[in-house]
Protein backbone atom coordinates (compact mmCIF):
# COMPACT_ATOMS: atom_id res chain seq x y z
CA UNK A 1 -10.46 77.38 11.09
CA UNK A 2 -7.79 74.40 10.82
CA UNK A 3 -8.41 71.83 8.88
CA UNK A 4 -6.76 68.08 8.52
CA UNK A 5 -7.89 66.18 5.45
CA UNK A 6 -7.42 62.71 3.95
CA UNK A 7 -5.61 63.19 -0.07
CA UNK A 8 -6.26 59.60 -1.97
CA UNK A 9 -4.03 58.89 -5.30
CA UNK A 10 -6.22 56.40 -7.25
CA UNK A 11 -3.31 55.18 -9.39
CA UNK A 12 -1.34 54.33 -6.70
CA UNK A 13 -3.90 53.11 -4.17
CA UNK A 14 -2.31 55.28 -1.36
CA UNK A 15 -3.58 58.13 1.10
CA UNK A 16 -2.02 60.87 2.96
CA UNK A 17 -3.48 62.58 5.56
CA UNK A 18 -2.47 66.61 6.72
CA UNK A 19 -3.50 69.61 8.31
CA UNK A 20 -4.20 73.09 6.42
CA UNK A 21 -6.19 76.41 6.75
CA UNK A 22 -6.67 76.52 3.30
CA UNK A 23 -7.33 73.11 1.84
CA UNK A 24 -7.79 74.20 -1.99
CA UNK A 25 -4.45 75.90 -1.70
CA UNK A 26 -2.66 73.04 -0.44
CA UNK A 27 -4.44 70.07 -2.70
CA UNK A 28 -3.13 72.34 -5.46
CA UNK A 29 0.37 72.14 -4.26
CA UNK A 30 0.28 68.45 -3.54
CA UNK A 31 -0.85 68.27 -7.27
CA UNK A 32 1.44 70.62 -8.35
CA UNK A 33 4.37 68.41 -7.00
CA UNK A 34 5.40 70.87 -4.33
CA UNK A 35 5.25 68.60 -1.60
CA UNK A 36 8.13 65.91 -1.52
CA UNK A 37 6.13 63.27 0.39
CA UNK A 38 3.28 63.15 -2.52
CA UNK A 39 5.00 64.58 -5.53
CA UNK A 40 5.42 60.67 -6.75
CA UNK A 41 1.96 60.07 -6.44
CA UNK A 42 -0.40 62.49 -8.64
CA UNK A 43 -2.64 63.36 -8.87
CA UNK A 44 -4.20 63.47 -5.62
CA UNK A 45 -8.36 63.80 -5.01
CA UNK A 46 -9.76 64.87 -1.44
CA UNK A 47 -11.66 61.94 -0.01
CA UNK A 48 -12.01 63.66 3.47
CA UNK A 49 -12.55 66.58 5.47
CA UNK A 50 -12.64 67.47 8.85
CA UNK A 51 -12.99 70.88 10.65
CA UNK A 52 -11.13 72.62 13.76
CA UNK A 53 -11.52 75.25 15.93
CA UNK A 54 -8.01 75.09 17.53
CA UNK A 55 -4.50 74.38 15.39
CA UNK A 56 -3.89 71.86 18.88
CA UNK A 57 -7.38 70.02 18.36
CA UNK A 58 -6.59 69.32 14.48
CA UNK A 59 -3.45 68.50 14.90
CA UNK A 60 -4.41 66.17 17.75
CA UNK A 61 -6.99 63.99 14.81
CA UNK A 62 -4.24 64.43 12.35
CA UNK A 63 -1.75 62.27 14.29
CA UNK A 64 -4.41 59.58 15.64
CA UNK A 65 -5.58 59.39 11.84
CA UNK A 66 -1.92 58.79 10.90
CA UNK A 67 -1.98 55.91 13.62
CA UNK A 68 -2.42 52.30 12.88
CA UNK A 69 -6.78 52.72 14.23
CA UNK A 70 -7.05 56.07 12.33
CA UNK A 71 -4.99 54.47 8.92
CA UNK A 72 -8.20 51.40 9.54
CA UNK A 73 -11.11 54.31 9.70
CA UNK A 74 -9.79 56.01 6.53
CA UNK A 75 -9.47 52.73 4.91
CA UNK A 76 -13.53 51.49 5.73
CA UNK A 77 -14.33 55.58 4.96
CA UNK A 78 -12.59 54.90 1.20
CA UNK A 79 -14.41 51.40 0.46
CA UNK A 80 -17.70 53.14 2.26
CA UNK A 81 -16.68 55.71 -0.99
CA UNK A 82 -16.72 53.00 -3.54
């Protein structure tokens, strides 16, 4: 199962979106500082999750999430949040 989830950093107001088959693993890594994208930005919470049969079907959300529509439906999913 593939998975592409939405990381928010509540310090720094910012998001990042990626794809995993093991999201504990990798939120720990992102916290951890292992990632050089996120490392200036911990710590990191998961704020959404989506499931995938196929690596090509997640990967597929992940990049329309990372587009300028997907960045606006994470953004009303947050204040939805709050």
């Amino acid at each position: 199962m593939y998975v592409v989830y939405v990381l928010y950093s509540k310090g720094y107001d910012r998001t990042y979106t990626g794809m995993t088959m093991d999201v504990s693993k990798r939120l720990k890594q992102h916290n951890a500082k292992q990632n050089k994208s996120t490392k200036a930005y911990v710590p990191w919470i998961i704020i959404f999750i989506e499931e995938f049969n196929t690596r090509l079907e997640a990967r597929k959300r992940e990049k329309y999430l990372k587009t300028g529509i997907g960045r606006e439906f994470i953004k009303t999913f947050l204040n939805s949040q709050n």
